[in-house]
N, C-alpha and C. Protein backbone atom coordinates (compact mmCIF):
# COMPACT_ATOMS: atom_id res chain seq x y z
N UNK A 1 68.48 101.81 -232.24
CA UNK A 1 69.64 101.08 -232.71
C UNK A 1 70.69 101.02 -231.61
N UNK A 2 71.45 99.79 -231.80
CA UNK A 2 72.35 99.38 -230.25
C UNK A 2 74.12 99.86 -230.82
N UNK A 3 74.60 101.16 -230.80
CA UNK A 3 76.02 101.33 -230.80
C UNK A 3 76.93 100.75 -230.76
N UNK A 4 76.73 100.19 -228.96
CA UNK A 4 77.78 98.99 -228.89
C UNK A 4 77.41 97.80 -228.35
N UNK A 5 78.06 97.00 -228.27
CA UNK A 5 77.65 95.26 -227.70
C UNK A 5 78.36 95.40 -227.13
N UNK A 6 78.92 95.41 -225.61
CA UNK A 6 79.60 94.74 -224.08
C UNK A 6 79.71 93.34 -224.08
N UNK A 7 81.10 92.57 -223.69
CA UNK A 7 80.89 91.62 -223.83
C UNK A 7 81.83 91.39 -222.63
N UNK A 8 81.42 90.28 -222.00
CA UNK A 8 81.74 89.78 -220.76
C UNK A 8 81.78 88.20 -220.97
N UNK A 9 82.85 88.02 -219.65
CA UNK A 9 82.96 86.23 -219.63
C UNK A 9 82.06 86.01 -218.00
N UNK A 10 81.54 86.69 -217.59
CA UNK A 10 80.59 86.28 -216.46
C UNK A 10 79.51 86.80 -216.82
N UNK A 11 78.33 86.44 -216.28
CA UNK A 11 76.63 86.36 -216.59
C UNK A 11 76.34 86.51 -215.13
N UNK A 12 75.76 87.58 -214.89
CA UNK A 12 75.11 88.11 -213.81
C UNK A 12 73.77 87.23 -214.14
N UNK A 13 73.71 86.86 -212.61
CA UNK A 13 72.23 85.77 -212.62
C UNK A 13 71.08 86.53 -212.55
N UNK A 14 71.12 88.11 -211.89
CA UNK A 14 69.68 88.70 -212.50
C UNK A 14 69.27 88.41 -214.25
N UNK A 15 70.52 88.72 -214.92
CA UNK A 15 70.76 88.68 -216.62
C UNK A 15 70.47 87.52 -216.75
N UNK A 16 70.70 86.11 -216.32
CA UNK A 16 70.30 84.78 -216.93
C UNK A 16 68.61 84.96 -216.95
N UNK A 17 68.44 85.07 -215.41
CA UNK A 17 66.97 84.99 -215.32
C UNK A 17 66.06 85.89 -216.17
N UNK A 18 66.45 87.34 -216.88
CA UNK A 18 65.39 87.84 -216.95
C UNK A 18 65.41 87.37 -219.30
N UNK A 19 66.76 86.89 -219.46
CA UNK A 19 66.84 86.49 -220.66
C UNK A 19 66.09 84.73 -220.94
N UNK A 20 66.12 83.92 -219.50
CA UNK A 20 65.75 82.74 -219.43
C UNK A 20 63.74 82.83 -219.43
N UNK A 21 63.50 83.90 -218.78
CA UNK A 21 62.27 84.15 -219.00
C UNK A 21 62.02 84.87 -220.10
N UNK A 22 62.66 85.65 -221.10
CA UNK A 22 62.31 86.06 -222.14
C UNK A 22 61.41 84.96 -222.88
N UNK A 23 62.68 84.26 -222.93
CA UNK A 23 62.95 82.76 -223.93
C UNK A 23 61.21 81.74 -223.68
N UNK A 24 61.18 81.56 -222.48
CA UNK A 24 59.88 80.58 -221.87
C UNK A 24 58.97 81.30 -222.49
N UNK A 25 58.52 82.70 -222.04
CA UNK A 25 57.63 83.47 -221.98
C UNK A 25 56.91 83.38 -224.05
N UNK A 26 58.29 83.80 -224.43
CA UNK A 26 58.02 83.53 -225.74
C UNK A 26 57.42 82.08 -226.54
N UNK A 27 58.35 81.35 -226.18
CA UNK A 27 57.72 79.60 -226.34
C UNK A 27 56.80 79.46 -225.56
N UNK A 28 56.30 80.00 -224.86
CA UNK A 28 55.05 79.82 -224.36
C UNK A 28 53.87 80.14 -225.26
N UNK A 29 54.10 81.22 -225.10
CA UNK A 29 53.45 81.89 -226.30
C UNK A 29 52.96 81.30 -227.86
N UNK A 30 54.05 80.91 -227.83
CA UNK A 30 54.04 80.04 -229.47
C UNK A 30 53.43 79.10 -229.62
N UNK A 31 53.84 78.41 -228.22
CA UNK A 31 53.65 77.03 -228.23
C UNK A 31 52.63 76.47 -227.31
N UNK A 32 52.48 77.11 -226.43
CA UNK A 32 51.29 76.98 -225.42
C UNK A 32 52.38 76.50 -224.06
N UNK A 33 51.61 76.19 -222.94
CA UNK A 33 52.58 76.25 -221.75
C UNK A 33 53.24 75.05 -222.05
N UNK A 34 53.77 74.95 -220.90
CA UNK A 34 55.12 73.45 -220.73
C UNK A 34 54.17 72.75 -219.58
N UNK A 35 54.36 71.26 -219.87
CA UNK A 35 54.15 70.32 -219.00
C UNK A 35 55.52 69.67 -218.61
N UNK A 36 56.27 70.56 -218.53
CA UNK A 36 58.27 70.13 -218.21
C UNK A 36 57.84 69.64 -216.73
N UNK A 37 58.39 68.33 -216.46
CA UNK A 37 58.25 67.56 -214.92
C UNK A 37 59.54 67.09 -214.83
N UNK A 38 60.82 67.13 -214.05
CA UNK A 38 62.06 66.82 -213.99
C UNK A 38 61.77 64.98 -213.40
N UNK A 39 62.57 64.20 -213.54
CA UNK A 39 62.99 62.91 -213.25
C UNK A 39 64.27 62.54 -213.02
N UNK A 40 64.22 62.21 -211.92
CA UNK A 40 65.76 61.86 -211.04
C UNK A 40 65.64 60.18 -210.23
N UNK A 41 66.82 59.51 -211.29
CA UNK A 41 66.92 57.85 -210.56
C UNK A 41 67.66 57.58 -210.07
N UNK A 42 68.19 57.94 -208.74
CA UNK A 42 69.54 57.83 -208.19
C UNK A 42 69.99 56.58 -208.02
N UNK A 43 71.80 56.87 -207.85
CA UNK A 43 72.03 55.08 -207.52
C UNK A 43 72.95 56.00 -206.22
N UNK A 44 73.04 55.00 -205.24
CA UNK A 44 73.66 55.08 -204.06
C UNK A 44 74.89 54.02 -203.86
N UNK A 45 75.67 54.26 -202.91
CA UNK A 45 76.72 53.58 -202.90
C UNK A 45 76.30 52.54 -201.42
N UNK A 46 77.35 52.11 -200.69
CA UNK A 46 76.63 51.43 -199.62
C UNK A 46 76.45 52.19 -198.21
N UNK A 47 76.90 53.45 -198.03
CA UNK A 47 76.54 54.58 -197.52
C UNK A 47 74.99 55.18 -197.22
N UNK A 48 74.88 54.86 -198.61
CA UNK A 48 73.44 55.58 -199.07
C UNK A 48 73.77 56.74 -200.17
N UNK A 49 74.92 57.25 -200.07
CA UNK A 49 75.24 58.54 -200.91
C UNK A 49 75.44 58.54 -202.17
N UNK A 50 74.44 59.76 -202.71
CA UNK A 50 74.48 59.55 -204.24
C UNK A 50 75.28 58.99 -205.18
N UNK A 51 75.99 58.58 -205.74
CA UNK A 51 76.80 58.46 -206.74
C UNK A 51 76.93 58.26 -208.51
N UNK A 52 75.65 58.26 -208.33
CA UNK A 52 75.05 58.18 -210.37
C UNK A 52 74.05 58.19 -209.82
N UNK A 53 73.49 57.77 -211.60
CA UNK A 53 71.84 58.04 -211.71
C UNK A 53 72.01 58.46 -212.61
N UNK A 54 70.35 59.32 -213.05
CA UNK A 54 69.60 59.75 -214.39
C UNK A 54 68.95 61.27 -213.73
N UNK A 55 69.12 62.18 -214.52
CA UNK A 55 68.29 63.04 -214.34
C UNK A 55 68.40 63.93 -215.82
N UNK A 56 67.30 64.14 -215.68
CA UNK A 56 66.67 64.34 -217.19
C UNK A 56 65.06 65.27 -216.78
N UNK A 57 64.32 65.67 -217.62
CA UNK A 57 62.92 66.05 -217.30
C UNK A 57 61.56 65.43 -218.77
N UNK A 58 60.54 65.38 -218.83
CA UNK A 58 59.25 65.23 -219.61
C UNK A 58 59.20 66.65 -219.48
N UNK A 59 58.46 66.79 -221.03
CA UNK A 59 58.09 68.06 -221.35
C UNK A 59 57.15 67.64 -222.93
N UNK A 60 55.97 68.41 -223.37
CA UNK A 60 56.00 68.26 -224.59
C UNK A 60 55.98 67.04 -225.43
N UNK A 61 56.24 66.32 -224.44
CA UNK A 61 55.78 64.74 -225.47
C UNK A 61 56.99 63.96 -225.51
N UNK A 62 58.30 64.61 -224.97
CA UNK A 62 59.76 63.74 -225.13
C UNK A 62 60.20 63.96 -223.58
N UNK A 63 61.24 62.39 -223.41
CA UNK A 63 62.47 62.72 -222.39
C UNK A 63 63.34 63.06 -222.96
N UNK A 64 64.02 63.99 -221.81
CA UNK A 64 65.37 64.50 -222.18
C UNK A 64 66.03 64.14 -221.09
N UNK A 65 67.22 63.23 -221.33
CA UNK A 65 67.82 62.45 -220.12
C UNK A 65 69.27 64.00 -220.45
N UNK A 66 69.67 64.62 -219.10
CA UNK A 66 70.12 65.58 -219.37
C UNK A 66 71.70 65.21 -218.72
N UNK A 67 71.69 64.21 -217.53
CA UNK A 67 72.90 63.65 -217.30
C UNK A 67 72.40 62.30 -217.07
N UNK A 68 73.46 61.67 -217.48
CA UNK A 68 73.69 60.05 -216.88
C UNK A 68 74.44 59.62 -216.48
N UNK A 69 74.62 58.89 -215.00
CA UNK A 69 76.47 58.99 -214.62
C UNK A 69 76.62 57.87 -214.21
N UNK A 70 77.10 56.40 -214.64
CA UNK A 70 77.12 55.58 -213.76
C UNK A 70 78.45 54.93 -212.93
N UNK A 71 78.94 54.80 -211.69
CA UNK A 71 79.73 55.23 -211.04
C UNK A 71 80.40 53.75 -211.61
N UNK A 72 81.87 53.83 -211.69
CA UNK A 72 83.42 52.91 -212.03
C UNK A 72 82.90 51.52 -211.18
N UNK A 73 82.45 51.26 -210.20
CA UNK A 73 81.74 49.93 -209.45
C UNK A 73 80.46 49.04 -210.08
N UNK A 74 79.60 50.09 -211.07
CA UNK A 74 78.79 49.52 -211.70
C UNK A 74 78.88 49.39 -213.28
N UNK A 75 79.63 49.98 -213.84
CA UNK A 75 80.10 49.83 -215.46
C UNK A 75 80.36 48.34 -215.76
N UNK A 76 79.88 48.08 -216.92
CA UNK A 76 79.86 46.85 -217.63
C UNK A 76 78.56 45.91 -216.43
N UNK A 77 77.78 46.57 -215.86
CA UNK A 77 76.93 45.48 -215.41
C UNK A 77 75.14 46.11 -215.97
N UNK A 78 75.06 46.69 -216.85
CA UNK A 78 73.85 46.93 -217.68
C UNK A 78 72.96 48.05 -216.41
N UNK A 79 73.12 48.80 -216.12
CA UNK A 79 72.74 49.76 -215.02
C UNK A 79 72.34 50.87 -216.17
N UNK A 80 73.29 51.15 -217.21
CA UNK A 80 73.10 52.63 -217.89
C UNK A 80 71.55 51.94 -218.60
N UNK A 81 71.71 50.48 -218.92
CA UNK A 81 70.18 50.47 -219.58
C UNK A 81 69.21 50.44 -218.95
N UNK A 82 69.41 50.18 -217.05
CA UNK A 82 68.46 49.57 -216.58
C UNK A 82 67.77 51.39 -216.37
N UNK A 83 68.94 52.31 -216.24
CA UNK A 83 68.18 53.48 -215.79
C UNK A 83 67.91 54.27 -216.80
N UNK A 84 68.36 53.84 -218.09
CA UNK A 84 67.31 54.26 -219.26
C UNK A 84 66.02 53.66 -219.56
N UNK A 85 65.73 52.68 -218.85
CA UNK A 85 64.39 51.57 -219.76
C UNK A 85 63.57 52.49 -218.13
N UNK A 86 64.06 52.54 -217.31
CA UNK A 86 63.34 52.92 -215.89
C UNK A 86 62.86 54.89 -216.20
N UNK A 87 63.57 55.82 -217.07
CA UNK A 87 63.16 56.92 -217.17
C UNK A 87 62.35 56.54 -218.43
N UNK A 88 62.14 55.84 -219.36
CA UNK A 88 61.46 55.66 -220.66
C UNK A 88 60.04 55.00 -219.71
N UNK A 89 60.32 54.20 -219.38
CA UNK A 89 58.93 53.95 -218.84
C UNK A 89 58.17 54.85 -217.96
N UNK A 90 58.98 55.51 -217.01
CA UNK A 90 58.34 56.64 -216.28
C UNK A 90 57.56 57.69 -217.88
N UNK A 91 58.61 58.13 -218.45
CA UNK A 91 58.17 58.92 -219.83
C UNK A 91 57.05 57.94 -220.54
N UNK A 92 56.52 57.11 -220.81
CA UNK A 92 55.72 56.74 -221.45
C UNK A 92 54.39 56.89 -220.62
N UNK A 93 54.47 56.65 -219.25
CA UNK A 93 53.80 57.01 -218.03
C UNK A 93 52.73 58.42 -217.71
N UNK A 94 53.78 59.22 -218.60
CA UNK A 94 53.43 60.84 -218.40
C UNK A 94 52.78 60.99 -220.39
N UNK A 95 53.08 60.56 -221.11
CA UNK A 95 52.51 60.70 -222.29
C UNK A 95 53.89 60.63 -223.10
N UNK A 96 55.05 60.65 -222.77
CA UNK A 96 55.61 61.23 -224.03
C UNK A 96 55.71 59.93 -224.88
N UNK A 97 56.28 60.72 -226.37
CA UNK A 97 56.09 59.90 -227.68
C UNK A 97 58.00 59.12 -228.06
N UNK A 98 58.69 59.87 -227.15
CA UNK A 98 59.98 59.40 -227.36
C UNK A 98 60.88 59.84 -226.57
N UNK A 99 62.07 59.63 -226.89
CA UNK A 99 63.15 60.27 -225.88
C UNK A 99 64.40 60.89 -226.60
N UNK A 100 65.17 61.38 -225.80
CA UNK A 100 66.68 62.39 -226.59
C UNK A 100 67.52 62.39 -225.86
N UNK A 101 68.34 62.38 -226.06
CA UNK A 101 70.23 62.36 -225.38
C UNK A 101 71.40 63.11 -226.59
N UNK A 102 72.54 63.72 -225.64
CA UNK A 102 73.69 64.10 -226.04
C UNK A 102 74.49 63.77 -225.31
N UNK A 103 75.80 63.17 -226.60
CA UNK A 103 77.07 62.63 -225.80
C UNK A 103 78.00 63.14 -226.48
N UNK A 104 79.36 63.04 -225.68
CA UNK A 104 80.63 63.36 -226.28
C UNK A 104 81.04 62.11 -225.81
N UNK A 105 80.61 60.93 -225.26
CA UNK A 105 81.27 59.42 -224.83
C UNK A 105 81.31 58.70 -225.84
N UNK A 106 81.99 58.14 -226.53
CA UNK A 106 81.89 57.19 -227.47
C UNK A 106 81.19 56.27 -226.69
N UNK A 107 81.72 55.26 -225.61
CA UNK A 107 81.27 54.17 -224.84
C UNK A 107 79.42 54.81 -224.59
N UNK A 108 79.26 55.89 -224.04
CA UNK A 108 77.99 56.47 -223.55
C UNK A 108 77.12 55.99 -224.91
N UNK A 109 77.55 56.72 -226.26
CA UNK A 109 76.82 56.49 -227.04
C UNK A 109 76.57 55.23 -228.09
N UNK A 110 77.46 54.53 -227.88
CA UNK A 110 77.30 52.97 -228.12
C UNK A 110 76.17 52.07 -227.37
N UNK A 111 76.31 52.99 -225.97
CA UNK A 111 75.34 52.00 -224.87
C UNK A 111 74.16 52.46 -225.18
N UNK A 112 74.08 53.76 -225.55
CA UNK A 112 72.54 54.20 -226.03
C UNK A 112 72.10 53.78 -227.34
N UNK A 113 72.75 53.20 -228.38
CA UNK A 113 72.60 52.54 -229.43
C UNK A 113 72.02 50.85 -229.18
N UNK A 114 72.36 50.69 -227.98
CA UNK A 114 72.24 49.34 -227.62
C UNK A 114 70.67 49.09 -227.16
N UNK A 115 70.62 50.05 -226.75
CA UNK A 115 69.30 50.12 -226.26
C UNK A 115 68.16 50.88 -227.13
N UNK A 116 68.68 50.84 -228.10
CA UNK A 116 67.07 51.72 -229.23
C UNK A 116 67.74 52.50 -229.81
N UNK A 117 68.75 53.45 -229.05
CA UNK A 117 68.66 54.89 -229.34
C UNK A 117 69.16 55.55 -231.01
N UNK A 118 68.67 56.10 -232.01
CA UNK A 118 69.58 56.11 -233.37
C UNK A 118 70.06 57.28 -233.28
N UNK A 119 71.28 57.62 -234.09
CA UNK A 119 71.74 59.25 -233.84
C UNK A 119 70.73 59.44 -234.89
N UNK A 120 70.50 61.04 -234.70
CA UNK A 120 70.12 62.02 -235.28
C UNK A 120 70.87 63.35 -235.87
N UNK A 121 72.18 63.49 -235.10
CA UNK A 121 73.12 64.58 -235.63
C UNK A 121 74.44 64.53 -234.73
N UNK A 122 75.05 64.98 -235.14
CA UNK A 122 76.56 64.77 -234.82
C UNK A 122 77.05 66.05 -235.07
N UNK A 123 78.02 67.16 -234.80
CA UNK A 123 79.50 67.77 -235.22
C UNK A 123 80.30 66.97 -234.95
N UNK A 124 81.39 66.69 -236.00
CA UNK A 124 82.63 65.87 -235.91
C UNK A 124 83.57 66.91 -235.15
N UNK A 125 84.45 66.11 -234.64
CA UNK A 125 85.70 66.78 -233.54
C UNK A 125 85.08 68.20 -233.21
N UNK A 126 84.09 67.89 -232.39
CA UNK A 126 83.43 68.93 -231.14
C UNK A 126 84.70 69.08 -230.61
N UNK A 127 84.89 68.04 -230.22
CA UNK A 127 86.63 68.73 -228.65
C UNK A 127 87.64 67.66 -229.01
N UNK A 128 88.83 68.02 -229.64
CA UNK A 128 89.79 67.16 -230.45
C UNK A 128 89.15 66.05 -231.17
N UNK A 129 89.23 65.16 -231.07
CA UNK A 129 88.97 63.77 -232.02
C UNK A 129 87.28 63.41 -231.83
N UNK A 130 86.76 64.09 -231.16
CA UNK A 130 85.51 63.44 -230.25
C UNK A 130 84.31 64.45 -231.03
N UNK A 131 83.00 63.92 -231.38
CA UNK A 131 82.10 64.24 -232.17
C UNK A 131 81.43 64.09 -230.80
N UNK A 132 80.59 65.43 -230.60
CA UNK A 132 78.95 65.50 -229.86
C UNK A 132 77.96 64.82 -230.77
N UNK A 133 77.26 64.11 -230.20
CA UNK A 133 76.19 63.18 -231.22
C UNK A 133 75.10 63.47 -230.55
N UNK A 134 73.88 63.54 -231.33
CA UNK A 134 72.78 63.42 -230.48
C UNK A 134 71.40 62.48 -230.68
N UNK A 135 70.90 62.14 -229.69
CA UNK A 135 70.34 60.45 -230.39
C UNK A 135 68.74 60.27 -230.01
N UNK A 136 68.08 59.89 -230.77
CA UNK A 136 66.78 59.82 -230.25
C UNK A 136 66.42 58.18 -230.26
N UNK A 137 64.70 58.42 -229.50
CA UNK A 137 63.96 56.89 -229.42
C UNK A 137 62.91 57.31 -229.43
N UNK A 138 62.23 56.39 -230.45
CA UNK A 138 60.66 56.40 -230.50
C UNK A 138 59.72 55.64 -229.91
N UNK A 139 59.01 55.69 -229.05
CA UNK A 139 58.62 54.91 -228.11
C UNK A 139 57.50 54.05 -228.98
């Protein structure tokens, strides 16, 4: 039996790692291994240097687009769909059966509505007025 609980606002990265492998090790277990493959669609500026994109990973049969950023020069010119229809097709590529996203953007999650995506769950006023939503697609 555990006396006391220690509680800290920093996470020693030996501690992430050996709790982050708990976690795998176990879903592994359960679930059998991961076919997790990361996917990254960069957009460049006229430099060449990053400035948006998609990065997300396949795993298990779904994408998970994990950021999407598209830079103030390309907004309102259909880029957030072009680099969602471009990771969905890569994902259909590898097997998966659908895809997933989380937003706190209203605009973000309108554009993902535009393109297939339906919510699936929400908390209302996550951070003042603004609901985290989270949205899937079935391929």
């Amino acid at each position: 039996m555990i006396d006391s609980l220690p509680l800290s606002d920093t996470v020693p990265d030996d501690a992430r790692d050996v709790i982050r492998k708990g976690i795998l090790d176990y879903n592994t277990d359960m679930l059998g291994p991961t076919d997790r493959k990361n996917l990254f669609i960069p957009l460049t500026d006229e430099d060449g240097k990053v400035d948006g994109g998609l990065i997300g990973y396949t795993g298990r049969g779904w994408l998970y687009t994990e950021m999407l950023f598209v830079p103030e020069r390309l907004r309102g010119t259909g880029t957030a769909g072009r680099l969602l229809q471009a990771a969905e097709d890569e994902a259909k590529l590898r097997g998966c059966v659908g895809a997933y996203i989380d937003t706190i953007n209203p605009a973000a999650r309108r554009a993902y509505q535009r393109q297939g995506y339906e919510i699936c769950g929400a908390i209302d006023k996550f951070t003042g007025d603004y609901a985290i939503t989270w949205l899937k697609k079935l391929f």
